[in-house]
C-alpha atoms as a PDB file:
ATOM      1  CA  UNK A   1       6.651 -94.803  20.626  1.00  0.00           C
ATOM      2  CA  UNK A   2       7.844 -97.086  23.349  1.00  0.00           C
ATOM      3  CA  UNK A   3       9.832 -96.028  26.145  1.00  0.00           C
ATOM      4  CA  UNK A   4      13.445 -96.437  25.989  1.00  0.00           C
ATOM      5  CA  UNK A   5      14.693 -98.790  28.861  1.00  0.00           C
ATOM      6  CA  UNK A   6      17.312 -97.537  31.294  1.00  0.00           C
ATOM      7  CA  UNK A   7      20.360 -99.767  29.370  1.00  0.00           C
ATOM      8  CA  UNK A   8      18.999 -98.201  25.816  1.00  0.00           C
ATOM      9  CA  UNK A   9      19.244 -94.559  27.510  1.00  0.00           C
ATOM     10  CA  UNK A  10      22.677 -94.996  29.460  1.00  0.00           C
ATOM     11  CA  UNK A  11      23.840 -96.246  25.639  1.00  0.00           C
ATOM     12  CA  UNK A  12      22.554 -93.524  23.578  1.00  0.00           C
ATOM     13  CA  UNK A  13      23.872 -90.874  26.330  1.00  0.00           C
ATOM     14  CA  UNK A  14      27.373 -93.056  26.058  1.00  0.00           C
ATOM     15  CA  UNK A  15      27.564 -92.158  22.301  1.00  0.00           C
ATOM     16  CA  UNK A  16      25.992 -89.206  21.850  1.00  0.00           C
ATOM     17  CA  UNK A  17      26.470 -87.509  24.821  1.00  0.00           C
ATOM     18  CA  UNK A  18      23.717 -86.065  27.428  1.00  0.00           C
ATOM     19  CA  UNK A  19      20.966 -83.625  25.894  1.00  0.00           C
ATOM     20  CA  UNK A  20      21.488 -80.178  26.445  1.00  0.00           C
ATOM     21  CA  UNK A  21      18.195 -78.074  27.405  1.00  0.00           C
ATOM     22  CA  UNK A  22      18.424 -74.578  25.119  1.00  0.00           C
ATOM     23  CA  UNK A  23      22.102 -75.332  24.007  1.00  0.00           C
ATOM     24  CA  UNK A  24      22.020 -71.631  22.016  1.00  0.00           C
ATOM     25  CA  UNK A  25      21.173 -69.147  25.137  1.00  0.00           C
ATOM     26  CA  UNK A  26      23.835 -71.684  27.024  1.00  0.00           C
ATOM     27  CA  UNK A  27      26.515 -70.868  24.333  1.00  0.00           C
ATOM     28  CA  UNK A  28      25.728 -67.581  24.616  1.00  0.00           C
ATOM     29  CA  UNK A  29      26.034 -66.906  27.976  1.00  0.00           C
ATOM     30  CA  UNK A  30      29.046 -68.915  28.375  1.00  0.00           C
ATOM     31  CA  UNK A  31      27.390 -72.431  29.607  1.00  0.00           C
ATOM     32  CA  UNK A  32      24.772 -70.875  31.980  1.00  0.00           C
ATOM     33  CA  UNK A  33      21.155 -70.255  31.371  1.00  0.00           C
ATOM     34  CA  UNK A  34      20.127 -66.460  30.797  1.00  0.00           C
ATOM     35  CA  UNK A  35      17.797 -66.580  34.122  1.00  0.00           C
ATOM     36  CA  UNK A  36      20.625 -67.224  36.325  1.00  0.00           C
ATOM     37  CA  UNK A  37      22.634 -64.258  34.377  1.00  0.00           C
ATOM     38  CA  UNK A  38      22.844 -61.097  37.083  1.00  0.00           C
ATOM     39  CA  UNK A  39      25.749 -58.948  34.201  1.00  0.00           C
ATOM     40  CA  UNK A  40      26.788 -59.900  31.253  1.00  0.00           C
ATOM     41  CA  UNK A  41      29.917 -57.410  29.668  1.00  0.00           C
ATOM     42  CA  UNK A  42      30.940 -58.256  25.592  1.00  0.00           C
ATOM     43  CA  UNK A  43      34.514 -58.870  24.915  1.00  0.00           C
ATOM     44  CA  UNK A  44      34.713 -55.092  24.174  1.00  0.00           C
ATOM     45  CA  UNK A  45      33.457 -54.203  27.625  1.00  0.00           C
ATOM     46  CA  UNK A  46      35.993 -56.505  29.469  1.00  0.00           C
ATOM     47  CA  UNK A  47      38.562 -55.029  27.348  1.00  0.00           C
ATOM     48  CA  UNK A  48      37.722 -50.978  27.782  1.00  0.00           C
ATOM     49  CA  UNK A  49      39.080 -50.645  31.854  1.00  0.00           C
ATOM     50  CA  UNK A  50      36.409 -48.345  32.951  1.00  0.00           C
ATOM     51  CA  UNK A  51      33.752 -51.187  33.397  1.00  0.00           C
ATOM     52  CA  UNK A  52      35.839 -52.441  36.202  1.00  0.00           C
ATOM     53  CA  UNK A  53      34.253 -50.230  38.688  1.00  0.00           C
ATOM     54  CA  UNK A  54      30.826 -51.916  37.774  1.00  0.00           C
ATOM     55  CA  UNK A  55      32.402 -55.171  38.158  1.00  0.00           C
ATOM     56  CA  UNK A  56      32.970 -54.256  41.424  1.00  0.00           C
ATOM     57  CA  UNK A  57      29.561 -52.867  42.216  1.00  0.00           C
ATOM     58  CA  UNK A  58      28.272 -56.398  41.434  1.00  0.00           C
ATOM     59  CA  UNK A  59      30.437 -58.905  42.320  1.00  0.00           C
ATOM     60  CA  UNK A  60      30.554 -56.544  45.824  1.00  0.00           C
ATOM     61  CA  UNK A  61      26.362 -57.104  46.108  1.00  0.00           C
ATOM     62  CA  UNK A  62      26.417 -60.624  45.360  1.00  0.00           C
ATOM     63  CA  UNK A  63      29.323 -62.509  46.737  1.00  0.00           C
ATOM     64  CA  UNK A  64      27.713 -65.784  46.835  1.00  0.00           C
ATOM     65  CA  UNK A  65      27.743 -65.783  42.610  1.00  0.00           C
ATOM     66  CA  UNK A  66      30.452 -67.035  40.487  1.00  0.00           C
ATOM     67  CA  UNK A  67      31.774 -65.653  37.653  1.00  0.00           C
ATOM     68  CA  UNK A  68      32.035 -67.135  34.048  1.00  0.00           C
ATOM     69  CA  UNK A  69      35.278 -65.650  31.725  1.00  0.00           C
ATOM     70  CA  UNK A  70      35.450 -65.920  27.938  1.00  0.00           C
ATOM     71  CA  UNK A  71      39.013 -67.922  27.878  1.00  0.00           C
ATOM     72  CA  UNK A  72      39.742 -66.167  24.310  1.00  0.00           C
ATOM     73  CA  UNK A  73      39.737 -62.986  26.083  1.00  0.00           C
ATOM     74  CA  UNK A  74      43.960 -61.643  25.916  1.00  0.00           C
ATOM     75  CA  UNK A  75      45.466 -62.661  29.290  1.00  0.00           C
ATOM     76  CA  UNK A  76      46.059 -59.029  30.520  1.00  0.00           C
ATOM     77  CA  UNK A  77      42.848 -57.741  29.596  1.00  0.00           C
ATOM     78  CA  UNK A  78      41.350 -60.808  32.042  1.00  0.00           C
ATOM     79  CA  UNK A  79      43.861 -60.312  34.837  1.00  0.00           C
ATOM     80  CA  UNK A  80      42.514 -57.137  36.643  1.00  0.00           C
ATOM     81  CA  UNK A  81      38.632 -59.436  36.503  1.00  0.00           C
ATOM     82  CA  UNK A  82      40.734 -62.374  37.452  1.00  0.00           C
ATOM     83  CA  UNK A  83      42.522 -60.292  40.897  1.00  0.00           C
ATOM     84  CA  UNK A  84      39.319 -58.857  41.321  1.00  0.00           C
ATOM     85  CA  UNK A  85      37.441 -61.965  41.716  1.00  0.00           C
ATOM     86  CA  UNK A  86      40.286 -63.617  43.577  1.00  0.00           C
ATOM     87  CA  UNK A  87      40.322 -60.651  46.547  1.00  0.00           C
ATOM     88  CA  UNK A  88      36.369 -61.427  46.595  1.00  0.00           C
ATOM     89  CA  UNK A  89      36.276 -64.814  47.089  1.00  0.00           C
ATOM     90  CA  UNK A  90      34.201 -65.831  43.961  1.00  0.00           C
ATOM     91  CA  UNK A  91      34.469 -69.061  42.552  1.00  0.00           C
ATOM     92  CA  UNK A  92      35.241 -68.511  38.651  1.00  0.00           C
ATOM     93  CA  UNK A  93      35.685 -70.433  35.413  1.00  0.00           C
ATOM     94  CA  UNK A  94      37.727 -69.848  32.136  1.00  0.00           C
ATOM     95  CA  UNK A  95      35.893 -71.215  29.065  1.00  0.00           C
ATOM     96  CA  UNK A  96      37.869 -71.833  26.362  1.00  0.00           C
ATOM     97  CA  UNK A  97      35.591 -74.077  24.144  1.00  0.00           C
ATOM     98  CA  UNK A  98      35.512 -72.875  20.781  1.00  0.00           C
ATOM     99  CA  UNK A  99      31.885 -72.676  20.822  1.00  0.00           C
ATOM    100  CA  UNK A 100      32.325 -69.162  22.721  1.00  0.00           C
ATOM    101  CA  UNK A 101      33.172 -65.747  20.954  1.00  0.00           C
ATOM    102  CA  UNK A 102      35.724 -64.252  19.785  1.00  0.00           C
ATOM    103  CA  UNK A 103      33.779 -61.191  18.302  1.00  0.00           C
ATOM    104  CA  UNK A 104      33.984 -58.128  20.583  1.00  0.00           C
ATOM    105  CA  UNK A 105      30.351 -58.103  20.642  1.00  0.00           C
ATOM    106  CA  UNK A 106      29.901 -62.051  22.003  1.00  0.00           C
ATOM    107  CA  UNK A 107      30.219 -62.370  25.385  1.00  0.00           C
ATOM    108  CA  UNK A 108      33.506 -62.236  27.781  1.00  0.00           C
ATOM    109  CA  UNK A 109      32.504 -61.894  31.373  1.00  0.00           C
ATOM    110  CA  UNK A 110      28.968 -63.156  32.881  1.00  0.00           C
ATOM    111  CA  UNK A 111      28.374 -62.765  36.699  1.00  0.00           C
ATOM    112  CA  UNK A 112      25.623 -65.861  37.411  1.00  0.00           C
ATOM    113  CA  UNK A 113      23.869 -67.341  40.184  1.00  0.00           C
ATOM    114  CA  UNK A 114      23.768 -70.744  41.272  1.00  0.00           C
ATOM    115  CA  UNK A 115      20.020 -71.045  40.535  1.00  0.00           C
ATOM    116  CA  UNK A 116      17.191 -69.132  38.177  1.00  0.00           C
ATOM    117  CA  UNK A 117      17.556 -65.235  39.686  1.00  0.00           C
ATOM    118  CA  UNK A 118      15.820 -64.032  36.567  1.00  0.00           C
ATOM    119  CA  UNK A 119      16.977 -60.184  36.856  1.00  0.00           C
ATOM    120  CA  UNK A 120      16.891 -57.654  34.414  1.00  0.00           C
ATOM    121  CA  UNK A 121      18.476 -55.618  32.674  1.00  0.00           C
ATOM    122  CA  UNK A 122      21.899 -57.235  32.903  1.00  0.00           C
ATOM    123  CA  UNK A 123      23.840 -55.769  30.063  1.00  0.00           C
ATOM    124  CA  UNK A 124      26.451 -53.746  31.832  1.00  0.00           C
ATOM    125  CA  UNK A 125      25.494 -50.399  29.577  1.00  0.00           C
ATOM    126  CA  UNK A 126      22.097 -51.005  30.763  1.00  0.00           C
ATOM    127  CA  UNK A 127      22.399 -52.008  34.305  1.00  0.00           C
ATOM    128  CA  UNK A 128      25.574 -49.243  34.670  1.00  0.00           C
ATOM    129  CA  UNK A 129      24.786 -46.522  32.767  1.00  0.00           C
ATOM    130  CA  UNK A 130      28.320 -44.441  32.092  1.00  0.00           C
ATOM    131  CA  UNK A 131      27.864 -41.149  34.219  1.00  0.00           C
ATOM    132  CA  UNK A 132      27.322 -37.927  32.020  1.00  0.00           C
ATOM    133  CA  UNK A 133      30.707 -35.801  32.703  1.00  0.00           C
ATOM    134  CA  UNK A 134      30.855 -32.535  32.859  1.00  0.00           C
ATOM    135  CA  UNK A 135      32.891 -31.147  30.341  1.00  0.00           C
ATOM    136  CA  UNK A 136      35.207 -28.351  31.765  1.00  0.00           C
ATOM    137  CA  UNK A 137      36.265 -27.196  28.492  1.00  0.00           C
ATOM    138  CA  UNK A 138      33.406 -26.494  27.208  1.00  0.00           C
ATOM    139  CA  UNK A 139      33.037 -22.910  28.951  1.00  0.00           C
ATOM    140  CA  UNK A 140      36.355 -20.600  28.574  1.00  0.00           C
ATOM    141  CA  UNK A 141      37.511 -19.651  31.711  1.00  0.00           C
ATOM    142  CA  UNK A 142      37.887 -15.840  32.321  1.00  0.00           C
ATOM    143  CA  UNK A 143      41.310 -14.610  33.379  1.00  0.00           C
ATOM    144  CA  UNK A 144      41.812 -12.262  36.011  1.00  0.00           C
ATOM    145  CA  UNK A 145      41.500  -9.255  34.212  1.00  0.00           C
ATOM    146  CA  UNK A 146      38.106  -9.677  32.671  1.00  0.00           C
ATOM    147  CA  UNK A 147      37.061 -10.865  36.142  1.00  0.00           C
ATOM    148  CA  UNK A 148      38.284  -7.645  37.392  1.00  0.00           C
ATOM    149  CA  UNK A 149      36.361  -5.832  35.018  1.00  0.00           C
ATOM    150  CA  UNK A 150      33.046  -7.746  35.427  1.00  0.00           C
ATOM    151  CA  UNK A 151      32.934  -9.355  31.719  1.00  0.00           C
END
Protein backbone atom coordinates (compact mmCIF):
# COMPACT_ATOMS: atom_id res chain seq x y z
CA UNK A 1 0.00 0.00 0.00
CA UNK A 2 1.36 3.37 -0.91
CA UNK A 3 1.91 6.03 1.43
CA UNK A 4 -0.65 8.59 1.82
CA UNK A 5 0.79 12.12 0.90
CA UNK A 6 0.63 14.92 3.45
CA UNK A 7 -2.64 16.73 1.45
CA UNK A 8 -4.42 13.02 1.39
CA UNK A 9 -3.71 12.79 5.35
CA UNK A 10 -4.62 16.52 6.37
CA UNK A 11 -8.05 15.49 4.21
CA UNK A 12 -8.91 12.29 5.72
CA UNK A 13 -8.08 13.84 9.37
CA UNK A 14 -10.48 16.94 8.06
CA UNK A 15 -13.40 14.44 7.67
CA UNK A 16 -12.93 11.93 9.87
CA UNK A 17 -11.27 13.40 12.53
CA UNK A 18 -7.64 12.52 14.10
CA UNK A 19 -7.09 8.73 15.21
CA UNK A 20 -7.37 8.08 18.66
CA UNK A 21 -4.62 5.56 20.17
CA UNK A 22 -6.75 2.96 22.66
CA UNK A 23 -10.01 5.13 22.42
CA UNK A 24 -11.74 2.41 25.13
CA UNK A 25 -9.14 2.75 28.25
CA UNK A 26 -9.37 6.73 27.16
CA UNK A 27 -13.23 6.63 27.61
CA UNK A 28 -12.79 4.97 30.54
CA UNK A 29 -10.64 6.96 32.34
CA UNK A 30 -12.23 10.07 31.31
CA UNK A 31 -9.88 11.05 28.13
CA UNK A 32 -6.52 10.07 29.76
CA UNK A 33 -4.53 6.96 29.32
CA UNK A 34 -4.60 4.42 32.37
CA UNK A 35 -0.59 4.87 32.84
CA UNK A 36 -0.88 8.42 33.63
CA UNK A 37 -3.94 7.47 36.14
CA UNK A 38 -2.44 8.02 39.99
CA UNK A 39 -6.71 7.44 41.64
CA UNK A 40 -9.46 6.74 40.02
CA UNK A 41 -12.99 6.96 42.48
CA UNK A 42 -16.55 5.53 40.57
CA UNK A 43 -19.43 7.83 40.58
CA UNK A 44 -20.46 6.03 43.84
CA UNK A 45 -17.19 6.92 45.53
CA UNK A 46 -17.39 10.69 44.60
CA UNK A 47 -20.82 10.60 45.82
CA UNK A 48 -20.31 8.70 49.49
CA UNK A 49 -18.34 11.98 51.46
CA UNK A 50 -15.93 9.90 53.33
CA UNK A 51 -13.52 9.45 50.28
CA UNK A 52 -12.81 13.09 50.53
CA UNK A 53 -10.14 12.64 53.03
CA UNK A 54 -8.28 10.37 50.41
CA UNK A 55 -8.78 12.97 47.92
CA UNK A 56 -6.91 14.98 49.97
CA UNK A 57 -4.12 12.57 50.74
CA UNK A 58 -3.47 12.58 46.96
CA UNK A 59 -4.08 15.60 45.44
CA UNK A 60 -1.86 16.88 48.80
CA UNK A 61 1.28 14.37 47.44
CA UNK A 62 1.03 15.33 43.98
CA UNK A 63 0.21 18.92 43.37
CA UNK A 64 1.69 19.14 40.04
CA UNK A 65 -1.37 16.60 38.64
CA UNK A 66 -4.65 17.67 37.39
CA UNK A 67 -7.73 16.32 38.01
CA UNK A 68 -10.37 14.89 35.51
CA UNK A 69 -14.41 15.14 36.82
CA UNK A 70 -17.23 13.06 35.35
CA UNK A 71 -19.53 16.27 34.29
CA UNK A 72 -22.77 13.92 34.88
CA UNK A 73 -21.79 13.75 38.38
CA UNK A 74 -24.93 16.05 40.50
CA UNK A 75 -23.44 19.54 41.03
CA UNK A 76 -23.30 19.28 44.90
CA UNK A 77 -21.89 15.99 45.05
CA UNK A 78 -18.80 17.64 42.72
CA UNK A 79 -18.56 20.88 44.67
CA UNK A 80 -16.63 19.80 47.88
CA UNK A 81 -13.85 17.93 44.86
CA UNK A 82 -14.33 21.11 42.96
CA UNK A 83 -13.28 23.63 46.41
CA UNK A 84 -10.91 21.11 47.15
CA UNK A 85 -9.04 21.27 44.01
CA UNK A 86 -9.49 25.01 43.76
CA UNK A 87 -7.66 25.68 47.48
CA UNK A 88 -4.84 23.28 45.89
CA UNK A 89 -4.10 24.84 42.94
CA UNK A 90 -4.83 21.90 40.50
CA UNK A 91 -5.73 22.49 37.13
CA UNK A 92 -9.12 20.44 36.50
CA UNK A 93 -11.58 19.53 33.76
CA UNK A 94 -15.40 18.72 33.66
CA UNK A 95 -16.22 16.13 30.98
CA UNK A 96 -19.47 16.09 29.95
CA UNK A 97 -19.29 14.05 26.65
CA UNK A 98 -21.77 11.48 26.61
CA UNK A 99 -19.27 8.92 25.99
CA UNK A 100 -18.54 9.00 29.94
CA UNK A 101 -20.72 7.18 32.67
CA UNK A 102 -23.45 7.65 34.22
CA UNK A 103 -23.47 4.21 36.09
CA UNK A 104 -22.26 4.54 39.70
CA UNK A 105 -19.72 2.05 38.93
CA UNK A 106 -18.06 4.11 35.67
CA UNK A 107 -15.81 6.51 36.57
CA UNK A 108 -16.36 10.19 38.23
CA UNK A 109 -13.11 11.54 39.52
CA UNK A 110 -9.48 10.51 38.07
CA UNK A 111 -6.35 12.26 39.57
CA UNK A 112 -3.66 12.00 36.36
CA UNK A 113 -0.32 13.05 35.53
CA UNK A 114 0.86 14.97 32.76
CA UNK A 115 2.93 12.05 31.39
CA UNK A 116 2.99 7.92 31.72
CA UNK A 117 3.46 7.56 35.88
CA UNK A 118 2.29 4.00 35.55
CA UNK A 119 1.34 3.47 39.43
CA UNK A 120 -0.60 0.94 40.91
CA UNK A 121 -3.13 0.18 42.55
CA UNK A 122 -5.16 3.32 41.92
CA UNK A 123 -8.68 2.36 42.75
CA UNK A 124 -9.39 4.45 45.77
CA UNK A 125 -10.67 1.11 47.87
CA UNK A 126 -7.43 -0.28 46.95
CA UNK A 127 -4.99 2.47 47.28
CA UNK A 128 -7.17 3.81 50.65
CA UNK A 129 -8.25 1.04 52.33
CA UNK A 130 -11.36 2.26 54.80
CA UNK A 131 -9.83 1.95 58.42
CA UNK A 132 -11.34 -1.02 60.52
CA UNK A 133 -13.38 0.91 63.45
CA UNK A 134 -13.68 -0.17 66.53
CA UNK A 135 -17.02 -0.84 67.41
CA UNK A 136 -17.85 0.54 70.97
CA UNK A 137 -21.04 -1.17 71.17
CA UNK A 138 -20.07 -4.20 70.74
CA UNK A 139 -18.90 -4.80 74.52
CA UNK A 140 -21.67 -3.64 77.26
CA UNK A 141 -20.29 -1.30 79.43
CA UNK A 142 -20.47 -2.16 83.21
CA UNK A 143 -22.17 0.36 85.46
CA UNK A 144 -20.84 1.39 88.60
CA UNK A 145 -22.21 -1.09 90.68
CA UNK A 146 -20.94 -4.21 89.02
CA UNK A 147 -17.61 -2.36 88.85
CA UNK A 148 -17.86 -2.01 92.49
CA UNK A 149 -18.42 -5.49 92.93
CA UNK A 150 -15.67 -6.79 90.57
CA UNK A 151 -18.11 -8.49 87.84
Amino acid sequence: MAEKSQMEQHLQNSVYGTPKINPDEQRHYLGTFRERVSLAMTIAEVTDRQSLDAFITEISAHPDYQVIFNGHINQTDLAPYLKLASQHNLKFTIKQDTIYGVNDTDLGLVVASDEAINQSPISLTKKYPAKPTTDSTSAPKKNWFDKLLGH
